[in-house]
PDB file of N, CA and C in Angstrom:
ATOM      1  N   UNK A   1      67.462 -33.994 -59.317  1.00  0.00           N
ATOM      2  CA  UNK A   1      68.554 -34.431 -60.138  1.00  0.00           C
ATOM      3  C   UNK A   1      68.487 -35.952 -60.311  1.00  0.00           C
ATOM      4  N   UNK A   2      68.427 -36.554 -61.672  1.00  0.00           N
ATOM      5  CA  UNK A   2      68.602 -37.707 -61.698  1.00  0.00           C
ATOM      6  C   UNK A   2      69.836 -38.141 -61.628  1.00  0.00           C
ATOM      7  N   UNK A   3      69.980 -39.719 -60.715  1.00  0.00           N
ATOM      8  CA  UNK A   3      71.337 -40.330 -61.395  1.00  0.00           C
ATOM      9  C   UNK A   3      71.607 -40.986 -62.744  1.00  0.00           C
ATOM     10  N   UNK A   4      73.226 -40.669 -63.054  1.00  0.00           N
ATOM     11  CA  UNK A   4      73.568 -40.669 -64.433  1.00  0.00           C
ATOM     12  C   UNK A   4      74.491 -42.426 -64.280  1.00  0.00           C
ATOM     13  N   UNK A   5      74.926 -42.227 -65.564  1.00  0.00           N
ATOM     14  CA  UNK A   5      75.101 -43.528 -65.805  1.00  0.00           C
ATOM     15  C   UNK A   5      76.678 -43.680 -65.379  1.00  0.00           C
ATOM     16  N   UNK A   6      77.193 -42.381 -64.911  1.00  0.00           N
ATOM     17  CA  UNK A   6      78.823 -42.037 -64.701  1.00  0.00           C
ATOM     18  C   UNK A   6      78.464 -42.453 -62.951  1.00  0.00           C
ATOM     19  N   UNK A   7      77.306 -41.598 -62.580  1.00  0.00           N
ATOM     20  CA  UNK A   7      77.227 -42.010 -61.188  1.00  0.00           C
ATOM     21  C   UNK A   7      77.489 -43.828 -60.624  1.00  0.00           C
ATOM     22  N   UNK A   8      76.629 -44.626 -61.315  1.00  0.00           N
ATOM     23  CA  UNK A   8      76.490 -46.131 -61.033  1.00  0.00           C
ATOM     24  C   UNK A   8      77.744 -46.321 -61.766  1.00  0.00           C
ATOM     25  N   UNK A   9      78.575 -45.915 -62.405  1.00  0.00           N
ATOM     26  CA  UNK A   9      79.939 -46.645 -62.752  1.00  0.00           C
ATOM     27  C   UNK A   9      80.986 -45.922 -61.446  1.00  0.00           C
ATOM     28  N   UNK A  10      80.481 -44.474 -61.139  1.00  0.00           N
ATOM     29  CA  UNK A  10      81.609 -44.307 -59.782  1.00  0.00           C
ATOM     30  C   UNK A  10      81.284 -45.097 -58.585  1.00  0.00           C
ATOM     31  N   UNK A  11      80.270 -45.490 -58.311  1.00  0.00           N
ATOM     32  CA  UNK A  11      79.593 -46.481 -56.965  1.00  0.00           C
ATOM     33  C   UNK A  11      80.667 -47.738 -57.376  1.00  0.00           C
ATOM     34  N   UNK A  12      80.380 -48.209 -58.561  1.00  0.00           N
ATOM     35  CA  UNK A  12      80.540 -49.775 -58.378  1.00  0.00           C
ATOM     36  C   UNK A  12      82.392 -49.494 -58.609  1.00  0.00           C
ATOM     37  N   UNK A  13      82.635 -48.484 -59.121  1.00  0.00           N
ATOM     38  CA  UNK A  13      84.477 -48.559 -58.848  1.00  0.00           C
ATOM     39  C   UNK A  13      84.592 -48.509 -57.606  1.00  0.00           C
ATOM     40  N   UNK A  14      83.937 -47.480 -56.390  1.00  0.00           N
ATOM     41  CA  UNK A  14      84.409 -47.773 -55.332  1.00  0.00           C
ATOM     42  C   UNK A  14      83.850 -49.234 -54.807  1.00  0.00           C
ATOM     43  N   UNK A  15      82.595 -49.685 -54.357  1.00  0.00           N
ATOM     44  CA  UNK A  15      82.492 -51.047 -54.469  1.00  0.00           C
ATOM     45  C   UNK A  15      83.848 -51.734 -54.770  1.00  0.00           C
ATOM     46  N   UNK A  16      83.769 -51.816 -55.874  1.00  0.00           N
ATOM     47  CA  UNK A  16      85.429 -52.626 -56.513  1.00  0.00           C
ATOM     48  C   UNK A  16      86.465 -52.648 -55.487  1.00  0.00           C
ATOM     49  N   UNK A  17      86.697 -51.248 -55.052  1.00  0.00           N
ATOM     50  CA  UNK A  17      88.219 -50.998 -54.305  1.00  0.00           C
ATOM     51  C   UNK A  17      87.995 -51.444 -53.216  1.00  0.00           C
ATOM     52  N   UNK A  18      86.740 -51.223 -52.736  1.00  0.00           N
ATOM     53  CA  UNK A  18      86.604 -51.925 -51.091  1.00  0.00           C
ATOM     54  C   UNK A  18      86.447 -53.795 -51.206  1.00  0.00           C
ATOM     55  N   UNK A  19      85.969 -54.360 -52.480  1.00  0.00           N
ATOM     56  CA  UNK A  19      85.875 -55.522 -52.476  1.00  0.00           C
ATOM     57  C   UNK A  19      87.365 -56.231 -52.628  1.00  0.00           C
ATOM     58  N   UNK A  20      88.586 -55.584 -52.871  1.00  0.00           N
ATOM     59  CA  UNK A  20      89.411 -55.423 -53.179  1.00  0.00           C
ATOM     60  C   UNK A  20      90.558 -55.409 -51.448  1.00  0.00           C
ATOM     61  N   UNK A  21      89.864 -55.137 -50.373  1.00  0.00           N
ATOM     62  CA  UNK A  21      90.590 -54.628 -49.210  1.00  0.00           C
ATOM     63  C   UNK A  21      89.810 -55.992 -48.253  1.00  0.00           C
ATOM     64  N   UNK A  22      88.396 -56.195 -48.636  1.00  0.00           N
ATOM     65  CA  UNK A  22      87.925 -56.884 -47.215  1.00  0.00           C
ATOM     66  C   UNK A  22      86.745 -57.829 -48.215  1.00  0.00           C
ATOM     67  N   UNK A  23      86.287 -58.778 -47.499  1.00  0.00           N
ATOM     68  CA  UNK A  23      85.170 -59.435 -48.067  1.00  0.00           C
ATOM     69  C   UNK A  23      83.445 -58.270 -48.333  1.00  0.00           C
ATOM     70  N   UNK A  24      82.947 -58.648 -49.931  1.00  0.00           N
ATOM     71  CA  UNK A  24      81.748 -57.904 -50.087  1.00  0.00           C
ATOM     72  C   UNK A  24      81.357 -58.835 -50.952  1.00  0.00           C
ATOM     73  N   UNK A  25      79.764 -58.120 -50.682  1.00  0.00           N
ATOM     74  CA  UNK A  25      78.772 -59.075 -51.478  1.00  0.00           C
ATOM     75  C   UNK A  25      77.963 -57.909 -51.658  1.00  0.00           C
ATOM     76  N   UNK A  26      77.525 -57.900 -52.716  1.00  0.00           N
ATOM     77  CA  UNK A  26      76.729 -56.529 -53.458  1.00  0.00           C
ATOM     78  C   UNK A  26      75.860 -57.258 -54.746  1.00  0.00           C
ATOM     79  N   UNK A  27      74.729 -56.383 -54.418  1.00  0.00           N
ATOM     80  CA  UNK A  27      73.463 -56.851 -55.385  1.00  0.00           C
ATOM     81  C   UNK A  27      71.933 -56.040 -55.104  1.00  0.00           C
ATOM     82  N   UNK A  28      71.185 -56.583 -56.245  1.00  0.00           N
ATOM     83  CA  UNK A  28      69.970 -55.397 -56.056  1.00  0.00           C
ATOM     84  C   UNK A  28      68.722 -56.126 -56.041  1.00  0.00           C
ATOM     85  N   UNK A  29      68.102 -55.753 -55.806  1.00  0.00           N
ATOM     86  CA  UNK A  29      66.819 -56.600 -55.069  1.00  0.00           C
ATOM     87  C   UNK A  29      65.126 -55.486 -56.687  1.00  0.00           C
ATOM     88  N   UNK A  30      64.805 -56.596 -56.947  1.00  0.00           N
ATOM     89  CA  UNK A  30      64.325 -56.115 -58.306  1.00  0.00           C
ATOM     90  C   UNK A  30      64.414 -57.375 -59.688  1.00  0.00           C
ATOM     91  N   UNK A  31      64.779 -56.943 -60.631  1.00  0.00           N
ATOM     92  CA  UNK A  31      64.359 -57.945 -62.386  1.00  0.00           C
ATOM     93  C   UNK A  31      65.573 -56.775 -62.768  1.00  0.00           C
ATOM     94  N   UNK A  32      66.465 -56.927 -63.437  1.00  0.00           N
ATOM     95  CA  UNK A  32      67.456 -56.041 -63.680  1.00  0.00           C
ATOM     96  C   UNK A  32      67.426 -56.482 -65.601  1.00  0.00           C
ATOM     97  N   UNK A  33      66.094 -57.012 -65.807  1.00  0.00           N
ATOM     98  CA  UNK A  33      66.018 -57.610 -67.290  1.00  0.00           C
ATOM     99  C   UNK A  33      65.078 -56.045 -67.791  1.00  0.00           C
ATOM    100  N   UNK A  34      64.418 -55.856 -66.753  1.00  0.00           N
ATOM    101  CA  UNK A  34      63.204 -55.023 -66.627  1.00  0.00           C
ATOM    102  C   UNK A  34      63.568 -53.425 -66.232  1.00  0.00           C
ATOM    103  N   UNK A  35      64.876 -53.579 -65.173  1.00  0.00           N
ATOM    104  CA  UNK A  35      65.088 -51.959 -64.928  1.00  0.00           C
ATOM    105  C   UNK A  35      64.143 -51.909 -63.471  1.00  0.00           C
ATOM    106  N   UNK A  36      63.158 -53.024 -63.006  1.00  0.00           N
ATOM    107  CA  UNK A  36      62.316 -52.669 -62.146  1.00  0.00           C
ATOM    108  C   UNK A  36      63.182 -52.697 -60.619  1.00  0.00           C
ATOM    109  N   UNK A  37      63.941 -51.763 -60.045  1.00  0.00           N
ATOM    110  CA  UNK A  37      65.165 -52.330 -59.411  1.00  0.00           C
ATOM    111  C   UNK A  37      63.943 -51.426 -57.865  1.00  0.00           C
ATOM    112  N   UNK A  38      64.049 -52.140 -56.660  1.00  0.00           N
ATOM    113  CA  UNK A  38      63.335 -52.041 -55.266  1.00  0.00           C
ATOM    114  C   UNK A  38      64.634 -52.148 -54.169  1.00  0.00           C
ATOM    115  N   UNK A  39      66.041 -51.472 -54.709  1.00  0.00           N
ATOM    116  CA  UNK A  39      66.591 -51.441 -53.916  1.00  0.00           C
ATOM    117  C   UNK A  39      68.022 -52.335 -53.673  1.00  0.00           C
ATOM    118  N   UNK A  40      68.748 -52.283 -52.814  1.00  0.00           N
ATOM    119  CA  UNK A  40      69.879 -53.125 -52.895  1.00  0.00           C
ATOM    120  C   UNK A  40      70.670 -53.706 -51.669  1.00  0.00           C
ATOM    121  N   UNK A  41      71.326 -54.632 -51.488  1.00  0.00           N
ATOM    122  CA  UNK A  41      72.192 -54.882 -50.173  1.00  0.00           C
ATOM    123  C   UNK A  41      73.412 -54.890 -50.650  1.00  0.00           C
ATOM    124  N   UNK A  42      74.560 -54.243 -49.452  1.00  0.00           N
ATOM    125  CA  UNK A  42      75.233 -54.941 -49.080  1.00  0.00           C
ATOM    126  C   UNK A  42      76.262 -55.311 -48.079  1.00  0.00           C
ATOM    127  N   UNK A  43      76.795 -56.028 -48.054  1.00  0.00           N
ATOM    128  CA  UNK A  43      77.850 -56.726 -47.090  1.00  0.00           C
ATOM    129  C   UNK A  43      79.068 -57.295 -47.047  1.00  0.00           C
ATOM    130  N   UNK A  44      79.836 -56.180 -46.267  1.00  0.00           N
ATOM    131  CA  UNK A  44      81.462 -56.614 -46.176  1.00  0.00           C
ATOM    132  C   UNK A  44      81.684 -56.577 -44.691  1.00  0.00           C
ATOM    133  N   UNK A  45      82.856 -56.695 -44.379  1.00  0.00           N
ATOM    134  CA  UNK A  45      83.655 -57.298 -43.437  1.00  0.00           C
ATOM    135  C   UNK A  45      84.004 -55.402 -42.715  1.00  0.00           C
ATOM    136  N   UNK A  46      83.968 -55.467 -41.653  1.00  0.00           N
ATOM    137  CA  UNK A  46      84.693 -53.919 -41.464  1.00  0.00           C
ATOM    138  C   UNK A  46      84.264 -54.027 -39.639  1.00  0.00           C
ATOM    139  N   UNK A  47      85.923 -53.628 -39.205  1.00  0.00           N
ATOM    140  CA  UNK A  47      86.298 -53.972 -38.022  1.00  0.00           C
ATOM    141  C   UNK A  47      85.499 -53.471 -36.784  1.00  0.00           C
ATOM    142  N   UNK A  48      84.750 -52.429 -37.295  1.00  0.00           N
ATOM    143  CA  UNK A  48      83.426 -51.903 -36.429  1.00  0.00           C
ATOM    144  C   UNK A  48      82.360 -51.625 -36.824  1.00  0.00           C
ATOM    145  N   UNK A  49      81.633 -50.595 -36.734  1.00  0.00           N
ATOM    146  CA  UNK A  49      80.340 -49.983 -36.358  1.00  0.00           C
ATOM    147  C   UNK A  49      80.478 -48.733 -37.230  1.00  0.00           C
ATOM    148  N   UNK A  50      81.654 -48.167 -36.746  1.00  0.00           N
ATOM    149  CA  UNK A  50      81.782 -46.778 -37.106  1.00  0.00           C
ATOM    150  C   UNK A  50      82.763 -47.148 -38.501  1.00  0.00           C
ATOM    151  N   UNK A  51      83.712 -47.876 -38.707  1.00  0.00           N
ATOM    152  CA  UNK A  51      84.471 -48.260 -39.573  1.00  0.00           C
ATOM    153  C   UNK A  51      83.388 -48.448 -41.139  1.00  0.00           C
ATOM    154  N   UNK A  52      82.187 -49.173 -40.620  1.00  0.00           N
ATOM    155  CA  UNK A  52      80.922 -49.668 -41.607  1.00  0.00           C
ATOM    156  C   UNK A  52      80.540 -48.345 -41.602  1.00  0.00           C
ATOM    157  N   UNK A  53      80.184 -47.665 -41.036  1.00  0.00           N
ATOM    158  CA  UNK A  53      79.023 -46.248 -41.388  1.00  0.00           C
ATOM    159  C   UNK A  53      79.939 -45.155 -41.945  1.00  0.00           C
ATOM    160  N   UNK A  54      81.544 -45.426 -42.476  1.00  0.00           N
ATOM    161  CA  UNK A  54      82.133 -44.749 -43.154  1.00  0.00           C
ATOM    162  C   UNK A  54      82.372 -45.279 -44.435  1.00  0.00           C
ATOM    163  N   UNK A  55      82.623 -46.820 -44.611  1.00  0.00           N
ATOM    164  CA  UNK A  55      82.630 -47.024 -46.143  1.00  0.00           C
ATOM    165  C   UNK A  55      80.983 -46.568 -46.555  1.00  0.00           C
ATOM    166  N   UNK A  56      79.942 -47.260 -45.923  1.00  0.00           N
ATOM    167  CA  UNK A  56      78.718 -46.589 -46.638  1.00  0.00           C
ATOM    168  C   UNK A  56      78.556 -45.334 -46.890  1.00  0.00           C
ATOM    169  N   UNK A  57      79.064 -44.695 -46.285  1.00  0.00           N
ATOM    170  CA  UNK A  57      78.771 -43.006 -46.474  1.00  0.00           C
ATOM    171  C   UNK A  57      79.833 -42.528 -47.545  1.00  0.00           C
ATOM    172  N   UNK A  58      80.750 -42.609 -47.890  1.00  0.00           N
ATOM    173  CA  UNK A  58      81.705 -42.736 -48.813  1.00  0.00           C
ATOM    174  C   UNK A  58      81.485 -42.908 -50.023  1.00  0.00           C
ATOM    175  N   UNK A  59      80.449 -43.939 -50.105  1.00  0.00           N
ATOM    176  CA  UNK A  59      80.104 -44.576 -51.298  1.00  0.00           C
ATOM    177  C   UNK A  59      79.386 -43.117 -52.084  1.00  0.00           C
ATOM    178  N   UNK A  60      80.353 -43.041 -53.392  1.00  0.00           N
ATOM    179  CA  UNK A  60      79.720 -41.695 -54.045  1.00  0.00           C
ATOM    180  C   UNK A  60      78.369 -41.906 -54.289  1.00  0.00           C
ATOM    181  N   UNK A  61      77.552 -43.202 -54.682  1.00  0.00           N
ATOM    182  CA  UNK A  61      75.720 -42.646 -54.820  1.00  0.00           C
ATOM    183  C   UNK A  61      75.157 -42.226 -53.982  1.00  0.00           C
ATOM    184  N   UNK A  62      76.046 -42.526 -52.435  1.00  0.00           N
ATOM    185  CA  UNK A  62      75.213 -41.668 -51.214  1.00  0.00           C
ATOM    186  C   UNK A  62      75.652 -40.556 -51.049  1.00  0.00           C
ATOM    187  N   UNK A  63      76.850 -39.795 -51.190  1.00  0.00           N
ATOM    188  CA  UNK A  63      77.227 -38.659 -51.265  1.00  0.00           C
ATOM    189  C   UNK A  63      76.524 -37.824 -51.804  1.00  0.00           C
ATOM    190  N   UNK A  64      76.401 -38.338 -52.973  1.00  0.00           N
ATOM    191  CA  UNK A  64      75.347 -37.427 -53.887  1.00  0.00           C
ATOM    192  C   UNK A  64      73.963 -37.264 -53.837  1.00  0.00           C
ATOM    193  N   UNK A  65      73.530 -38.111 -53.067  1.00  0.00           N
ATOM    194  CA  UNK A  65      71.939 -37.616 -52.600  1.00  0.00           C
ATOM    195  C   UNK A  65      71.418 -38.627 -53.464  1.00  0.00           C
ATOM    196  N   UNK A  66      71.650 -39.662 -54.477  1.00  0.00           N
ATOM    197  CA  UNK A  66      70.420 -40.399 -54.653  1.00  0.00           C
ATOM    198  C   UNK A  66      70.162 -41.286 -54.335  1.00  0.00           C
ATOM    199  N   UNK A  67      70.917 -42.104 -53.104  1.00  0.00           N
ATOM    200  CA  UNK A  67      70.082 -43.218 -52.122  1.00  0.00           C
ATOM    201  C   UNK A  67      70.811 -42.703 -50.745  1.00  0.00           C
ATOM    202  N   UNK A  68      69.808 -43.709 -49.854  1.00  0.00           N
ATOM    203  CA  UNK A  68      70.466 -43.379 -48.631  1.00  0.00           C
ATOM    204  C   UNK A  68      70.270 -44.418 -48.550  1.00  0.00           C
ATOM    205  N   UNK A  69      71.033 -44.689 -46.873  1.00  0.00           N
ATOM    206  CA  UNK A  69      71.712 -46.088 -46.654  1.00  0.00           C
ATOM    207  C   UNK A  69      71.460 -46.509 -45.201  1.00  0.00           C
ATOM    208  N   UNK A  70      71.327 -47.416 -45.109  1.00  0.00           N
ATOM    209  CA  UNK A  70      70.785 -48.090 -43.131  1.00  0.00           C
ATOM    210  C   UNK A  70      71.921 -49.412 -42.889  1.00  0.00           C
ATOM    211  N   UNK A  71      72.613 -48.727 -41.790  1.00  0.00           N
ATOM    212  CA  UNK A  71      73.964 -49.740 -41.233  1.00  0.00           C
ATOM    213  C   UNK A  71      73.554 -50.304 -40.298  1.00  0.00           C
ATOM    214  N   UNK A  72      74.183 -52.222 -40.069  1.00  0.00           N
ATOM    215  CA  UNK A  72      73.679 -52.807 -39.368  1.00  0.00           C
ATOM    216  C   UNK A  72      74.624 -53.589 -39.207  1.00  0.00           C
ATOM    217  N   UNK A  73      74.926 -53.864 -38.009  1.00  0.00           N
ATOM    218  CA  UNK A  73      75.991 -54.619 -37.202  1.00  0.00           C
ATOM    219  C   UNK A  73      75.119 -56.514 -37.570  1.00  0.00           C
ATOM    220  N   UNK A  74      76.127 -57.270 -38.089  1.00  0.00           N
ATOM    221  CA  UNK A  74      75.344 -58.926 -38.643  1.00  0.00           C
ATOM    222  C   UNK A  74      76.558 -59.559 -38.134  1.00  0.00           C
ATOM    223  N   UNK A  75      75.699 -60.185 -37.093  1.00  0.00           N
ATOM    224  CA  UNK A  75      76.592 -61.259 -36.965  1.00  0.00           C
ATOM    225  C   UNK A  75      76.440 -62.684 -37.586  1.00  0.00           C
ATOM    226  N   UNK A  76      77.584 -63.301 -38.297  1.00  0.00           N
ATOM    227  CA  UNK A  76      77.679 -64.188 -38.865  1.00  0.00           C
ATOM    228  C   UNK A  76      77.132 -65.749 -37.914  1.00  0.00           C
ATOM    229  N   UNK A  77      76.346 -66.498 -37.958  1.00  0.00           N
ATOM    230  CA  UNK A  77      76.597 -67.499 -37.363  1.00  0.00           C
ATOM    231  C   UNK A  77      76.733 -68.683 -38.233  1.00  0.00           C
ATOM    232  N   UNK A  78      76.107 -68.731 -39.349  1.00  0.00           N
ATOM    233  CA  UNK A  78      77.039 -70.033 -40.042  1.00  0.00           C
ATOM    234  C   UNK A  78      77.739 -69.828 -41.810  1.00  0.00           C
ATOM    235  N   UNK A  79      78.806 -70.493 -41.816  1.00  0.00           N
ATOM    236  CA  UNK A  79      79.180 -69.839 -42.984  1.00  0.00           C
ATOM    237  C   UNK A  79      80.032 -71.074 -43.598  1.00  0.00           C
ATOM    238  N   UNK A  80      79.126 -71.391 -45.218  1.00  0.00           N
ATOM    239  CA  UNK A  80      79.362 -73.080 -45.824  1.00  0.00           C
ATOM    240  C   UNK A  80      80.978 -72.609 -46.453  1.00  0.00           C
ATOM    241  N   UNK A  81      81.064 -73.885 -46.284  1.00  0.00           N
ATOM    242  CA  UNK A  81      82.702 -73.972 -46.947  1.00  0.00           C
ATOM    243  C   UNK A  81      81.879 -74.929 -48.634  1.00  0.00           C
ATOM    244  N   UNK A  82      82.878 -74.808 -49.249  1.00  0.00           N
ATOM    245  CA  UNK A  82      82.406 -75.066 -50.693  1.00  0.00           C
ATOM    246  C   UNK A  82      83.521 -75.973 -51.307  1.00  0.00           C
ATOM    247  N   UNK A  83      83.282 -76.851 -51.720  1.00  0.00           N
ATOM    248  CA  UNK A  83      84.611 -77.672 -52.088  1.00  0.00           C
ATOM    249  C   UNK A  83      84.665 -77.822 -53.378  1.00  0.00           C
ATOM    250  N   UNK A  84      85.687 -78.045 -54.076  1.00  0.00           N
ATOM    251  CA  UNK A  84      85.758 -78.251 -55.486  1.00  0.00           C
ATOM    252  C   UNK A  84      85.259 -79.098 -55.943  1.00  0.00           C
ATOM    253  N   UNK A  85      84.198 -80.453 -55.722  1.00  0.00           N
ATOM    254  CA  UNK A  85      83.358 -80.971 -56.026  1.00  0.00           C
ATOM    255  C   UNK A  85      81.956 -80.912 -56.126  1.00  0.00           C
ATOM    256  N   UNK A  86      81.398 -79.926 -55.238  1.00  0.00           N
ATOM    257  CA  UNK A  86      80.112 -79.143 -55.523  1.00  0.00           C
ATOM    258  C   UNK A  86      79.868 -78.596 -56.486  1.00  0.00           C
TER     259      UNK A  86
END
């Protein structure tokens, strides 16, 4: 079964709702000029282990069987502040 174009609009609504609750950063690793896409990260905020291996699993493109997904506990050690003059 291929994925459809309803599928990548239900991913990125949920995306949305969770970017919406906690910090995320989402993106795909690839030329997206080209379609040549090798995959994707991403990373939000979520109070555990098990808390993370439920929004990923949730996420309807994994539900549905056309990616799977590898959870990983990151710890932050430095993180730039950005000022309105940069």
């Amino acid at each position: 079964m291929q994925e459809s174009e309803q599928d990548a609009m239900d991913s990125m609504a949920y995306l949305e709702k969770i970017a919406r609750e906690r910090y995320l950063v989402a993106g795909v690793f690839g030329d997206m000029e080209t379609e040549a896409i090798d995959g994707a990260m991403i990373l939000y905020e979520a109070k555990d282990l098990q808390e993370a291996r439920q929004i990923a699993n949730d996420d309807p493109i994994i539900q549905r069987g056309f990616y799977r997904c590898q959870v990983y506990r990151w710890n932050v050690m430095l993180l730039s502040q950005q000022t309105e003059n940069q």
